[in-house]
C-alpha atoms as a PDB file:
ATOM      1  CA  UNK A   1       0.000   0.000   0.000  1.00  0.00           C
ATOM      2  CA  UNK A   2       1.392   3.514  -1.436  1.00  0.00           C
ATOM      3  CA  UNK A   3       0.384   6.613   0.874  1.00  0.00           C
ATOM      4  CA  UNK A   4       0.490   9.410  -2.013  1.00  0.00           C
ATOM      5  CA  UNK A   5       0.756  13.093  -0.440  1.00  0.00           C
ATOM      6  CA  UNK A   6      -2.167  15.584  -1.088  1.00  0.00           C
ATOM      7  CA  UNK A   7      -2.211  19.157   0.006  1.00  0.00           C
ATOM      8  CA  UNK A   8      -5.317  18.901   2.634  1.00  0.00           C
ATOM      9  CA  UNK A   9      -3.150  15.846   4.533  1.00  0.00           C
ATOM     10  CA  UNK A  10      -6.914  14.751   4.990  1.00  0.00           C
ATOM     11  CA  UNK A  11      -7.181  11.985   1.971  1.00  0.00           C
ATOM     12  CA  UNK A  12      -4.715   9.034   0.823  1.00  0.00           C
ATOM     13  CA  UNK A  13      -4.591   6.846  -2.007  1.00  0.00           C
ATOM     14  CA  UNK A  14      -4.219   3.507  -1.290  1.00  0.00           C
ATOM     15  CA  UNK A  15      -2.983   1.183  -4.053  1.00  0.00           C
ATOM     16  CA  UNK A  16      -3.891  -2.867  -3.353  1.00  0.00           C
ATOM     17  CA  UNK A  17      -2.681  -4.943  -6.562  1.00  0.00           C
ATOM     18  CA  UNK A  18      -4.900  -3.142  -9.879  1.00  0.00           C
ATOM     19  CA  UNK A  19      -7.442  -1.539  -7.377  1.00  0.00           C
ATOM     20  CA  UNK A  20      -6.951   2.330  -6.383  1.00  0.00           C
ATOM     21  CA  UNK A  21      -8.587   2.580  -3.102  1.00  0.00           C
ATOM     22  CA  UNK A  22      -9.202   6.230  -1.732  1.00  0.00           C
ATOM     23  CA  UNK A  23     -10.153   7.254   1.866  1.00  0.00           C
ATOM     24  CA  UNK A  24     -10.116   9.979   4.272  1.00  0.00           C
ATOM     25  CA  UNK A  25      -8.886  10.202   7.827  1.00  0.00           C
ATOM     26  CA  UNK A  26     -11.386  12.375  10.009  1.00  0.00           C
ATOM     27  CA  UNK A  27     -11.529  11.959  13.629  1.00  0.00           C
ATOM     28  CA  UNK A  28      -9.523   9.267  13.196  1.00  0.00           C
ATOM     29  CA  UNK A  29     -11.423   6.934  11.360  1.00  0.00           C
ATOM     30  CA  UNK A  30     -10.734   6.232   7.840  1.00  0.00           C
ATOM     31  CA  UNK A  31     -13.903   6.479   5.272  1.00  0.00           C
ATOM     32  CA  UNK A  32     -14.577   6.928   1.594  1.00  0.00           C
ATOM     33  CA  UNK A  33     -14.663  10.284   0.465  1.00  0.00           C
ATOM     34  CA  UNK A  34     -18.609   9.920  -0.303  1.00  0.00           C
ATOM     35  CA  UNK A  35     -19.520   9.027   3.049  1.00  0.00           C
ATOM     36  CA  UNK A  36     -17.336  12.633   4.278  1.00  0.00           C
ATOM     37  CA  UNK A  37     -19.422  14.272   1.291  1.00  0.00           C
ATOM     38  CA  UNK A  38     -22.801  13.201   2.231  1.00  0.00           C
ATOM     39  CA  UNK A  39     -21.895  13.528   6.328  1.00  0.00           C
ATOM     40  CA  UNK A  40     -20.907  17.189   5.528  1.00  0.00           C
ATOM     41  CA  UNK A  41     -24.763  17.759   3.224  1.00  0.00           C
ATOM     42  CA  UNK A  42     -26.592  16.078   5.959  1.00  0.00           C
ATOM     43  CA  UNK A  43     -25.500  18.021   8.271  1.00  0.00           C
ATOM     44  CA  UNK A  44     -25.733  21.464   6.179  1.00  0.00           C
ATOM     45  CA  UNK A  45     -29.445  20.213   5.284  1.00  0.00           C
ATOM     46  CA  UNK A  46     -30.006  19.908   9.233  1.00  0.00           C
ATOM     47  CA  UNK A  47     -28.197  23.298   9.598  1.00  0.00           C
ATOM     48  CA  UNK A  48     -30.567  25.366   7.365  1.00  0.00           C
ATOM     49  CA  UNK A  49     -33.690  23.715   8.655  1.00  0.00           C
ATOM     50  CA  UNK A  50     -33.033  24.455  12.010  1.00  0.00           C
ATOM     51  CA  UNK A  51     -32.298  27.947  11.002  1.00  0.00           C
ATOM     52  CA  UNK A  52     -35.662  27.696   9.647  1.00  0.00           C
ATOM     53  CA  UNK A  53     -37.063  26.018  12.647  1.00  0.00           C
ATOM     54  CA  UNK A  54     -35.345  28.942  15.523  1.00  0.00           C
ATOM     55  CA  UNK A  55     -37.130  31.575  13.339  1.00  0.00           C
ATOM     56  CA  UNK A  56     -40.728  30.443  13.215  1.00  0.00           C
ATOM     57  CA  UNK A  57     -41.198  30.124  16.679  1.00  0.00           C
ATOM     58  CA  UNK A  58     -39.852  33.305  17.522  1.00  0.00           C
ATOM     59  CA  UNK A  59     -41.952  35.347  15.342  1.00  0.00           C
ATOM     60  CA  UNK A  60     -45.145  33.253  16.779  1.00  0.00           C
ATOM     61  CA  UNK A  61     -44.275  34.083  20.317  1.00  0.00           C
ATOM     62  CA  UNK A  62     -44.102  37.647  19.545  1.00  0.00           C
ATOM     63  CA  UNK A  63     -47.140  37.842  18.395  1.00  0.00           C
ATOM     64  CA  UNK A  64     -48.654  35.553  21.106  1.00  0.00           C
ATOM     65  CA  UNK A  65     -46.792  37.646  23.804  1.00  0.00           C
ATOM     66  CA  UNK A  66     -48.814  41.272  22.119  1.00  0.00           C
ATOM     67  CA  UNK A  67     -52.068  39.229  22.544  1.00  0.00           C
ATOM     68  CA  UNK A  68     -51.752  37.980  25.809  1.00  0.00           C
ATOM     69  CA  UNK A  69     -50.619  40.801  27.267  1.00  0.00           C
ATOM     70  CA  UNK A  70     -53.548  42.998  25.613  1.00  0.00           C
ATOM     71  CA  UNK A  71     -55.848  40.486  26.845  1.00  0.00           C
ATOM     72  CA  UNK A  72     -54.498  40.315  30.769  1.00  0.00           C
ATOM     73  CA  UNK A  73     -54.482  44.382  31.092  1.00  0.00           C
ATOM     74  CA  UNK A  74     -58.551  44.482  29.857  1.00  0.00           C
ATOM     75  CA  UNK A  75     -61.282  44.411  32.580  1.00  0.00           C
ATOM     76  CA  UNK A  76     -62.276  41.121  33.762  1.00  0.00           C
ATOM     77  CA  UNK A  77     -65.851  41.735  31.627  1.00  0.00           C
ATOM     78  CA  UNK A  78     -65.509  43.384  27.891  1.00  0.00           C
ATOM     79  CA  UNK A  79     -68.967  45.757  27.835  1.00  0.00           C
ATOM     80  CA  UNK A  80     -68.512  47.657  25.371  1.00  0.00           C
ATOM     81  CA  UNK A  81     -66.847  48.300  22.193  1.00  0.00           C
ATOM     82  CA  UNK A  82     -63.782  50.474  23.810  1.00  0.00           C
ATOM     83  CA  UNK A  83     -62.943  47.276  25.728  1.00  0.00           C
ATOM     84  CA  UNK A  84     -62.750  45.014  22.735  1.00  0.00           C
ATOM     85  CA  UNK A  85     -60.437  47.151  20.845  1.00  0.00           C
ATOM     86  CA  UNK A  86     -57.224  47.435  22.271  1.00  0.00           C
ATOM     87  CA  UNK A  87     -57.732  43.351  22.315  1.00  0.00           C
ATOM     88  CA  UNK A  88     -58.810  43.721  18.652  1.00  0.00           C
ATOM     89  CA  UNK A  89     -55.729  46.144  17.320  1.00  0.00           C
ATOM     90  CA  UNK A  90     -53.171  43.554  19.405  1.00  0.00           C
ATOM     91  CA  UNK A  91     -54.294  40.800  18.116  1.00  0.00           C
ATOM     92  CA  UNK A  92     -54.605  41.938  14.280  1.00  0.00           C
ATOM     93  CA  UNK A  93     -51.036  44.047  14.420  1.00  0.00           C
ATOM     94  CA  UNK A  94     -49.610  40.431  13.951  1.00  0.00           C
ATOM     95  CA  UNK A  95     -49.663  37.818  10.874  1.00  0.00           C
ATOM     96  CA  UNK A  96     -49.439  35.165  13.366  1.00  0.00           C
ATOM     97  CA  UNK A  97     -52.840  36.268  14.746  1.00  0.00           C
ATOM     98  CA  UNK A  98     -54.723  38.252  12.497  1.00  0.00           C
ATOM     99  CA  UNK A  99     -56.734  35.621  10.521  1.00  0.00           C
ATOM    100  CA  UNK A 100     -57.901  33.107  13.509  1.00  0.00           C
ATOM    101  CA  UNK A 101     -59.101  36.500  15.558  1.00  0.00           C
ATOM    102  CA  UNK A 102     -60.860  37.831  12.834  1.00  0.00           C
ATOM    103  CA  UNK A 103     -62.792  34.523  12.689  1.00  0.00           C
ATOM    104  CA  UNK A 104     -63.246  33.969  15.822  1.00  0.00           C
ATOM    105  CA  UNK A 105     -64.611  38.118  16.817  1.00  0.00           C
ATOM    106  CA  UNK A 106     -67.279  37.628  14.039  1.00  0.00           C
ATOM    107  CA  UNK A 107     -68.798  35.294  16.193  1.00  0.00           C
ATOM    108  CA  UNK A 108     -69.501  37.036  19.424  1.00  0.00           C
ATOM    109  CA  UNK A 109     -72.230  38.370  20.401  1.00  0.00           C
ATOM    110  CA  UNK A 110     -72.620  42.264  20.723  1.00  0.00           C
ATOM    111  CA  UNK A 111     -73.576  43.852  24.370  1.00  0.00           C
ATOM    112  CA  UNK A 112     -77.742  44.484  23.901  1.00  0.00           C
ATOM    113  CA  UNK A 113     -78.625  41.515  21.894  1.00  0.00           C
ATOM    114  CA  UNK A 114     -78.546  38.605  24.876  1.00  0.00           C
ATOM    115  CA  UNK A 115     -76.849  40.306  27.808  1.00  0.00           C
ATOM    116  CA  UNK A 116     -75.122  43.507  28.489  1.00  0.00           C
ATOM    117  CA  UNK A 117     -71.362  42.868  27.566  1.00  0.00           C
ATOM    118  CA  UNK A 118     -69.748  41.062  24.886  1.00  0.00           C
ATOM    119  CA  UNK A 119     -70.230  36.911  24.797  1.00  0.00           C
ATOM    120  CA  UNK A 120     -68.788  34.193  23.220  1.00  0.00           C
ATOM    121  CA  UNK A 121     -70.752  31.411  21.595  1.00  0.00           C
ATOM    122  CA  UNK A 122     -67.948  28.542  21.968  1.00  0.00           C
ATOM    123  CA  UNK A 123     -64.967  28.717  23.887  1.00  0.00           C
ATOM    124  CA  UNK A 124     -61.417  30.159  22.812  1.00  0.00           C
ATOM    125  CA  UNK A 125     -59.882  26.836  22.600  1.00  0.00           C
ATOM    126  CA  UNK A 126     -62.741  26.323  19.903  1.00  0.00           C
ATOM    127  CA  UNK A 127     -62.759  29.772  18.430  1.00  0.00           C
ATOM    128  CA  UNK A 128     -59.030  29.920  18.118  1.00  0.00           C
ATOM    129  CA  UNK A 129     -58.032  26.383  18.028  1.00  0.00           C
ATOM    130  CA  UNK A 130     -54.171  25.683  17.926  1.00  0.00           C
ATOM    131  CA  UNK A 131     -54.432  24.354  14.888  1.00  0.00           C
ATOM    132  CA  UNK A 132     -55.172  28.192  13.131  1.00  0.00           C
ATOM    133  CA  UNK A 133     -52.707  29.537  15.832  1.00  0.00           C
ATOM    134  CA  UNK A 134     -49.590  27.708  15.782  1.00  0.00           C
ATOM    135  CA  UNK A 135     -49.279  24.524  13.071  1.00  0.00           C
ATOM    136  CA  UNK A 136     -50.901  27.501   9.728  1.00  0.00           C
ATOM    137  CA  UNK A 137     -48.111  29.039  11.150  1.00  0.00           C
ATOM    138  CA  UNK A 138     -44.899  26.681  11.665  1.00  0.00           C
ATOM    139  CA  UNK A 139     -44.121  24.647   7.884  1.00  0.00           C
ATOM    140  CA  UNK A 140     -44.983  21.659  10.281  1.00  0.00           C
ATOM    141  CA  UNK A 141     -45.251  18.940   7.348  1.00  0.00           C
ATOM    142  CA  UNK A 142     -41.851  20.313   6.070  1.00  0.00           C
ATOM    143  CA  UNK A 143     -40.478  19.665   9.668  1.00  0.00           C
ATOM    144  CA  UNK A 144     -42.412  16.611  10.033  1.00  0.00           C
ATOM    145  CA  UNK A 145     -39.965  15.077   7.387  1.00  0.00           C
ATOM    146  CA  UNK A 146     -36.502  16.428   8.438  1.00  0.00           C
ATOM    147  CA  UNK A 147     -35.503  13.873  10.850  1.00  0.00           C
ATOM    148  CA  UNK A 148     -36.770  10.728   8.644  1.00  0.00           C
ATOM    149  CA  UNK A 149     -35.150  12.378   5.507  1.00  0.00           C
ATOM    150  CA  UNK A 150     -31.889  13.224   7.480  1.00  0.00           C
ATOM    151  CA  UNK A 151     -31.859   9.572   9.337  1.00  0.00           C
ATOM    152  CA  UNK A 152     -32.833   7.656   5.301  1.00  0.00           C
ATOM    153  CA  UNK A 153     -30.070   9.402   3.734  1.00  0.00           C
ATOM    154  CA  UNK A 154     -27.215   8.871   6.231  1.00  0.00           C
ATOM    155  CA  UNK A 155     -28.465   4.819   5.676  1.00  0.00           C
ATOM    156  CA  UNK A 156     -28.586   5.502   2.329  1.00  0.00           C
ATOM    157  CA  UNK A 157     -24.535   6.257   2.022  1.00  0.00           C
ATOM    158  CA  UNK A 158     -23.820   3.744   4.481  1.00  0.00           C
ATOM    159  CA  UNK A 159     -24.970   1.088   2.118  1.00  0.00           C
ATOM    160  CA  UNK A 160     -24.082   2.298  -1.099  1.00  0.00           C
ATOM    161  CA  UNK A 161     -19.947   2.822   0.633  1.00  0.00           C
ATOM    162  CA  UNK A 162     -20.466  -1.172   2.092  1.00  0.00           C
ATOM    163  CA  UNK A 163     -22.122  -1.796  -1.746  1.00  0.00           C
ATOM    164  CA  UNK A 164     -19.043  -0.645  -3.452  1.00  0.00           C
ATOM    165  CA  UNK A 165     -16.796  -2.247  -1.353  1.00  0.00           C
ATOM    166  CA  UNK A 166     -18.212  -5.622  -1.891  1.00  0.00           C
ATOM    167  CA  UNK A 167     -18.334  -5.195  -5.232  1.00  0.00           C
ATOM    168  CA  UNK A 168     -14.974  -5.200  -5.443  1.00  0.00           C
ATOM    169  CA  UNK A 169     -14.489  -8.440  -3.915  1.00  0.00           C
ATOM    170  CA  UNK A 170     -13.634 -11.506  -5.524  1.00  0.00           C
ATOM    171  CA  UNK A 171     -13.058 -15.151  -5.238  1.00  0.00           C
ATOM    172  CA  UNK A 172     -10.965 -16.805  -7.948  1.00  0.00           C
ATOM    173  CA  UNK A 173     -10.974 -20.622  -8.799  1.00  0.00           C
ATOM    174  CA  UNK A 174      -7.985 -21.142  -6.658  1.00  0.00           C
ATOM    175  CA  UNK A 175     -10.262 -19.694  -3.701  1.00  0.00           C
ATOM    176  CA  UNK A 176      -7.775 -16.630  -3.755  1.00  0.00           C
ATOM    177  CA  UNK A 177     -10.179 -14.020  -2.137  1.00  0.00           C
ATOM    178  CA  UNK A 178      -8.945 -10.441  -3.845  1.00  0.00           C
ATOM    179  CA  UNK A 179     -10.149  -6.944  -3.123  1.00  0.00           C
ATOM    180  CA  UNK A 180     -11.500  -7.930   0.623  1.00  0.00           C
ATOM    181  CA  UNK A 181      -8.993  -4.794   1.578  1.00  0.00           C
ATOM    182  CA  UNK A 182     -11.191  -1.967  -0.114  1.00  0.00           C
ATOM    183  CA  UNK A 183     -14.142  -3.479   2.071  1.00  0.00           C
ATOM    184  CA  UNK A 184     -12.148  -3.890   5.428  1.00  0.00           C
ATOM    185  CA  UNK A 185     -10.074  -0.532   5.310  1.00  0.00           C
ATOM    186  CA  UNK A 186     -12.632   1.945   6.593  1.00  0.00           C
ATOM    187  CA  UNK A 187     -15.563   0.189   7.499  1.00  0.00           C
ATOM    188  CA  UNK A 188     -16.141   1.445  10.864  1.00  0.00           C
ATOM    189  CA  UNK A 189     -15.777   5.480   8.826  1.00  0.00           C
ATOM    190  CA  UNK A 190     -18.499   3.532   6.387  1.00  0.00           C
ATOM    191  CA  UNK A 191     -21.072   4.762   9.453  1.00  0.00           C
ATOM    192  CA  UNK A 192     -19.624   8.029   9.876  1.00  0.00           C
ATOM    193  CA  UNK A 193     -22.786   9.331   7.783  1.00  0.00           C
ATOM    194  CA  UNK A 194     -25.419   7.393   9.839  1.00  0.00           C
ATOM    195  CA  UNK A 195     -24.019   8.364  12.852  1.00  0.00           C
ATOM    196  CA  UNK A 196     -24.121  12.223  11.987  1.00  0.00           C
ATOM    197  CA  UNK A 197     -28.151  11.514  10.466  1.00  0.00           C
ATOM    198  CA  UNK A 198     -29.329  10.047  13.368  1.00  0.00           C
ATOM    199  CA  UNK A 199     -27.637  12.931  16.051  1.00  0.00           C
ATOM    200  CA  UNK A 200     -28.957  15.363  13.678  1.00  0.00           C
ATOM    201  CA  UNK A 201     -32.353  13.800  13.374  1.00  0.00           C
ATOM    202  CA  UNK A 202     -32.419  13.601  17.508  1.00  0.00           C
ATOM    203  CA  UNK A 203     -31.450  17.191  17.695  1.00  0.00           C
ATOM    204  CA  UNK A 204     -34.012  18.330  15.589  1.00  0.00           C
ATOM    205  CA  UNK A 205     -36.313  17.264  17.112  1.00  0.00           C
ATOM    206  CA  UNK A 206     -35.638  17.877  20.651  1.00  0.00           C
ATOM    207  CA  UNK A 207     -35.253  21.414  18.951  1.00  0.00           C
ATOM    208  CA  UNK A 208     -38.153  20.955  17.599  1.00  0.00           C
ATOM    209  CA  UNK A 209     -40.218  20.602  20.777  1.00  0.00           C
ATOM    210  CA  UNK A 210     -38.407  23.115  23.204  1.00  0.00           C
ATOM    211  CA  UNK A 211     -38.810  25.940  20.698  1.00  0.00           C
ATOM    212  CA  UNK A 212     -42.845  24.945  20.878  1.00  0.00           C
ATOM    213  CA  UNK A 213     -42.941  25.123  24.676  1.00  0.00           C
ATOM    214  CA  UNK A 214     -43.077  29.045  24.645  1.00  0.00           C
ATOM    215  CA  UNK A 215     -45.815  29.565  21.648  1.00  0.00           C
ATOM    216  CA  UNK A 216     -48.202  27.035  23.183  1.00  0.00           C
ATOM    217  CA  UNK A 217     -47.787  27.877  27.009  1.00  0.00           C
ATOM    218  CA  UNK A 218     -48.643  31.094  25.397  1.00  0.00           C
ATOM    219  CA  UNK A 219     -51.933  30.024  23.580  1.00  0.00           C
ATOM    220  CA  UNK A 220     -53.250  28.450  26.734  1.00  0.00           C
ATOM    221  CA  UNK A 221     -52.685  31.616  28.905  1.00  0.00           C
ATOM    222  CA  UNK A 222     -54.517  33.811  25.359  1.00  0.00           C
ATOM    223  CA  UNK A 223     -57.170  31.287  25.539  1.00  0.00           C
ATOM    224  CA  UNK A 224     -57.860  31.012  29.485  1.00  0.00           C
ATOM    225  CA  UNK A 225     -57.916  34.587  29.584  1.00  0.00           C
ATOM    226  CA  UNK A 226     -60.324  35.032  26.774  1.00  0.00           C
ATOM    227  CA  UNK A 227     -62.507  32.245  28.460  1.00  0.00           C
ATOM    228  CA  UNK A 228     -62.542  34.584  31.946  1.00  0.00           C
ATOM    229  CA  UNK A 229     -63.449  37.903  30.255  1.00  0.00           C
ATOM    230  CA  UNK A 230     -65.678  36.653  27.751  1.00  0.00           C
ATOM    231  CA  UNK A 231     -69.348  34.910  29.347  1.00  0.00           C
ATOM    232  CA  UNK A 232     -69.817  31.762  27.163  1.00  0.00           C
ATOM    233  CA  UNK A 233     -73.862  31.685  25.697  1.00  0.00           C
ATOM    234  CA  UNK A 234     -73.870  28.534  23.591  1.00  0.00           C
ATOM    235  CA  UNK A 235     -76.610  28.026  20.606  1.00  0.00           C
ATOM    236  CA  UNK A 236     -78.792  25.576  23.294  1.00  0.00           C
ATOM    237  CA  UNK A 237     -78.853  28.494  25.936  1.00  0.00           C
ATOM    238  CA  UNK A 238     -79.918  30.818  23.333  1.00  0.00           C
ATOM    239  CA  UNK A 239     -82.830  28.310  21.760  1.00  0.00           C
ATOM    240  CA  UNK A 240     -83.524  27.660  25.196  1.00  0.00           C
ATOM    241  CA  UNK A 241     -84.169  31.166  25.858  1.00  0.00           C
ATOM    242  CA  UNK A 242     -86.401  32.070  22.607  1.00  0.00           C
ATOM    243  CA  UNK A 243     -88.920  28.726  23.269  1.00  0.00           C
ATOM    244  CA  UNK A 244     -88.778  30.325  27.028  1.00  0.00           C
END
C-alpha cells in the first residue's frame, strides 16, 4: 500500500494490486470520500432547517406575547366596544394572529342583543383552536420530514460505501479471495454518515419541541384569559331562551 501526499493531509490513495482505493482520515477513522461528502450535506441540510425552525417560533411568540398581554391588562368583563379594541388592534397588528381572531370576533355576540357585555358562543380553545394559531403558522409537514429524511439518507450512504466495497471483492478458482482490503479498510468510517443523520435527526427534534414550549404555554394563557373575560352563551342556551 502507497500513501500518495495531497495538500489537505486529509485523503490518501491507497494502491492494493490493480485496485486504487481512496479514503479519508477524520476523527480518526478512515472512510470513503462519499460518506465525508454526504456527512458534511446532511449536516448542512439539518443546519438550514433548524435555522428555519429557531425563526418560526420566535416570530409566533411575539405575536402571542402582544395578545396575551392585551388580553391580561382588559377588565375582567368586555362591555362595550372600547374594551374590545385594544384586544382587537393587538391581536390583528400580527400575521401570526390576524386571521384566527378575525374569525373567531365575528362570532360574538354584541352587548344588547342577549346580555349587556360582549359573549362568546364557543370557547377560545374552539374559536381559536391551535391548529389556526400555531401549526398555519410553523411549515410543520416540512419539519415533520426532516428527521426521517436526514436519518434515510445517512443509511442511504452507508450502504451504497459497504455496496461498493463488496463489489470489489472476488473469489478466484484457486479460492484466492482479492479486493477484501477496499471493504475492510474503513468500514467502521463507512457509518460516519449514519451516525451524523441520526444525532442530527435527535437534535431536531428535541429542537423541535423546546422551541414549541413558549408559543403554546402562550396560547393556553390567550385562551384562558379570553374564556374569563368573555361569558360563554352557547346556541342551546340561546334556543332555550327564545322557546322560554
Amino acid at each position: 500500500i502507497v500513501a500518495a501526499p495531497i495538500p489537505t493531509g486529509l485523503c490518501r490513495a491507497l494502491e492494493s494490486g490493480a485496485e486504487q482505493l481512496r479514503s479519508c482520515r477524520v476523527f480518526g477513522y478512515e472512510m470513503p470520500p462519499l460518506i465525508l461528502v454526504a456527512s458534511i450535506l446532511i449536516f448542512a441540510l439539518f443546519a438550514v432547517s433548524l435555522l428555519w425552525l429557531l425563526r418560526q417560533p420566535l416570530e409566533l411568540q411575539t405575536g402571542l406575547q402582544i395578545a396575551v398581554k392585551a388580553v391580561n391588562a382588559s377588565k375582567d368583563a368586555i362591555e362595550k366596544e372600547s374594551d374590545l379594541e385594544p384586544i382587537r388592534k393587538a391581536l390583528e397588528s400580527h400575521p401570526s394572529t390576524q386571521t384566527a381572531w378575525r374569525s373567531f370576533e365575528a362570532t360574538l355576540l354584541q352587548p344588547g342583543e342577549h346580555g349587556k357585555n360582549f359573549e362568546a358562543t364557543q370557547p377560545a380553545e374552539t374559536g381559536l383552536p391551535r391548529s389556526r394559531l400555531i401549526d398555519e403558522n410553523m411549515a410543520g409537514s416540512f419539519f415533520a420530514l426532516v428527521p426521517g429524511t436526514l436519518t434515510g439518507l445517512g443509511l442511504l450512504m452507508t450502504f451504497v460505501a459497504i455496496l461498493d466495497g463488496l463489489s470489489h471483492v472476488t473469489v478466484t478458482a484457486e479460492m484466492d479471495v482479492q479486493g477484501i482490503g477496499g471493504l475492510i479498510n474503513g468500514l467502521s468510517g463507512k457509518f460516519f454518515s449514519s451516525i451524523t443523520s441520526v444525532f442530527c435527526a435527535v437534535t431536531f427534534v428535541l429542537a423541535e419541541r423546546a422551541l414549541l414550549y413558549g408559543p403554546e404555554k402562550l396560547y393556553r394563557e390567550l385562551a384562558r384569559s379570553l374564556n374569563t373575560r368573555l361569558k360563554l352563551r352557547t346556541a342551546e342556551q340561546m334556543l332555550a331562551e327564545l322557546l322560554k
